[in-house]
C-alpha atoms as a PDB file:
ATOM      1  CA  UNK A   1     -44.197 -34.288 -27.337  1.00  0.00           C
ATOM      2  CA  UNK A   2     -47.461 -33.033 -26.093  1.00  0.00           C
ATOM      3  CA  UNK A   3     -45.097 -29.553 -25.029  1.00  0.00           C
ATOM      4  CA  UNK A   4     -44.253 -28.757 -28.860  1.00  0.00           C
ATOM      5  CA  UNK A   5     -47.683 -29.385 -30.308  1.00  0.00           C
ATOM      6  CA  UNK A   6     -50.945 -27.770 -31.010  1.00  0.00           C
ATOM      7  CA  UNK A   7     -53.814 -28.895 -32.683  1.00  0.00           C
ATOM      8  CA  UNK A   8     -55.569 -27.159 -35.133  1.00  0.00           C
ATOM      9  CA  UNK A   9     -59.263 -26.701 -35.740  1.00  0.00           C
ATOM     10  CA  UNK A  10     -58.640 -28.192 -38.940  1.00  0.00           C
ATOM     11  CA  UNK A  11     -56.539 -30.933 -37.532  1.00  0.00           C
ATOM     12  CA  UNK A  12     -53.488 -30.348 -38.295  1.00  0.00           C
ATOM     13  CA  UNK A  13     -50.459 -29.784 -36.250  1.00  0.00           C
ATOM     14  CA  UNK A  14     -48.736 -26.360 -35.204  1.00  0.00           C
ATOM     15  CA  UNK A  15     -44.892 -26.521 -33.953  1.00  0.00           C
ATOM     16  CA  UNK A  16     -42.344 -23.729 -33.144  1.00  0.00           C
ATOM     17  CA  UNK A  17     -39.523 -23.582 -35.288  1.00  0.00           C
ATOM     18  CA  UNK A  18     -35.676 -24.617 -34.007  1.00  0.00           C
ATOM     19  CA  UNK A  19     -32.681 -22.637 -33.979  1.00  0.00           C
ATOM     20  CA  UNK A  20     -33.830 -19.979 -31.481  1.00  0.00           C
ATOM     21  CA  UNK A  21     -32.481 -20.985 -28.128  1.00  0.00           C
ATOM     22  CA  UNK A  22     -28.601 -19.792 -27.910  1.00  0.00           C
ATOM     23  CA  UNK A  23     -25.986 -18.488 -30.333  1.00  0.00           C
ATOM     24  CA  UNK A  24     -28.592 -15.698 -31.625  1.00  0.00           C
ATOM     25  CA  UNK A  25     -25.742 -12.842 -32.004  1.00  0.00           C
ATOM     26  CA  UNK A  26     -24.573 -13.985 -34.795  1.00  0.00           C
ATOM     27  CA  UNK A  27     -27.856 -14.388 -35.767  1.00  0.00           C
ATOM     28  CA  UNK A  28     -29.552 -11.458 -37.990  1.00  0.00           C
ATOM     29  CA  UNK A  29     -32.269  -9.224 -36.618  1.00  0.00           C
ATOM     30  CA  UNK A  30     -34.532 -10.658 -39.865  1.00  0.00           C
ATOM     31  CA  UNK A  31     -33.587 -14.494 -39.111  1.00  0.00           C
ATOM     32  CA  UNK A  32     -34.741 -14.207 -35.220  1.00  0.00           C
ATOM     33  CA  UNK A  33     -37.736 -12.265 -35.949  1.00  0.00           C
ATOM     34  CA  UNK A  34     -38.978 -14.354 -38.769  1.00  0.00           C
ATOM     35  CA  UNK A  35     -37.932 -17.804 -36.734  1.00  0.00           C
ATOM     36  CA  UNK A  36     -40.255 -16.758 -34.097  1.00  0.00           C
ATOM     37  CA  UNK A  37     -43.819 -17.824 -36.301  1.00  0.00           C
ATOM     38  CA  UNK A  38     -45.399 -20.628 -36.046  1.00  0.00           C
ATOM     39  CA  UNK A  39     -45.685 -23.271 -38.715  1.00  0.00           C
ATOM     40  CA  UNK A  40     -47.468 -26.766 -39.285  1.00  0.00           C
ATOM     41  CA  UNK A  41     -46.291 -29.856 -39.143  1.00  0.00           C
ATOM     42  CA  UNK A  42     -45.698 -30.881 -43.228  1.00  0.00           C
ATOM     43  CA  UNK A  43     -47.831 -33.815 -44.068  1.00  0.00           C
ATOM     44  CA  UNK A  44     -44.914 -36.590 -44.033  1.00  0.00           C
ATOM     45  CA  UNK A  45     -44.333 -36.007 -40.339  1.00  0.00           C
ATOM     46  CA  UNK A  46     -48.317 -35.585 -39.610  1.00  0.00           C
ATOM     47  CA  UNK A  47     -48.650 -39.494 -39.280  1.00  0.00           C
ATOM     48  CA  UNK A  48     -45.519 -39.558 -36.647  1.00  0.00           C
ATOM     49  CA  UNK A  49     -46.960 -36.922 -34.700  1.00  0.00           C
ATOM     50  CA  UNK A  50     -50.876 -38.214 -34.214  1.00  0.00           C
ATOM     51  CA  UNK A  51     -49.353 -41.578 -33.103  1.00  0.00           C
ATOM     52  CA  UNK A  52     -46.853 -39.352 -30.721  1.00  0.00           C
ATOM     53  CA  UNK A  53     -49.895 -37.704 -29.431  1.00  0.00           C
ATOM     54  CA  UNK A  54     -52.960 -39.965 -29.425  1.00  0.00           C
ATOM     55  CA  UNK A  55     -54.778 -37.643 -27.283  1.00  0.00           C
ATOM     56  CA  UNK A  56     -54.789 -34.372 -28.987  1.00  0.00           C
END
């Protein structure tokens, strides 16, 4: 888990978003570009991920 995390200054979580790995053509040029930011980690899942990643 440690590969699809970053920690925040603030202490949150940053993750890549899904959906970009294979079958892009039928993908829009909009879609891919705007699934390549960066988002964080919404606070239900923020519990799940410090225990995933008690280092960090």
């Amino acid at each position: 888990a440690a590969k699809r995390f970053k920690r925040t200054g603030s202490g949150k979580f940053k993750r890549s978003q899904a959906f970009t790995s294979h079958i892009l053509t039928k993908k829009s040029t909009k879609r891919k570009r705007q699934l390549r930011s960066t988002l964080t980690v919404c606070k239900a899942d923020h519990m799940s991920v410090r225990k995933m990643l008690p280092n960090l």
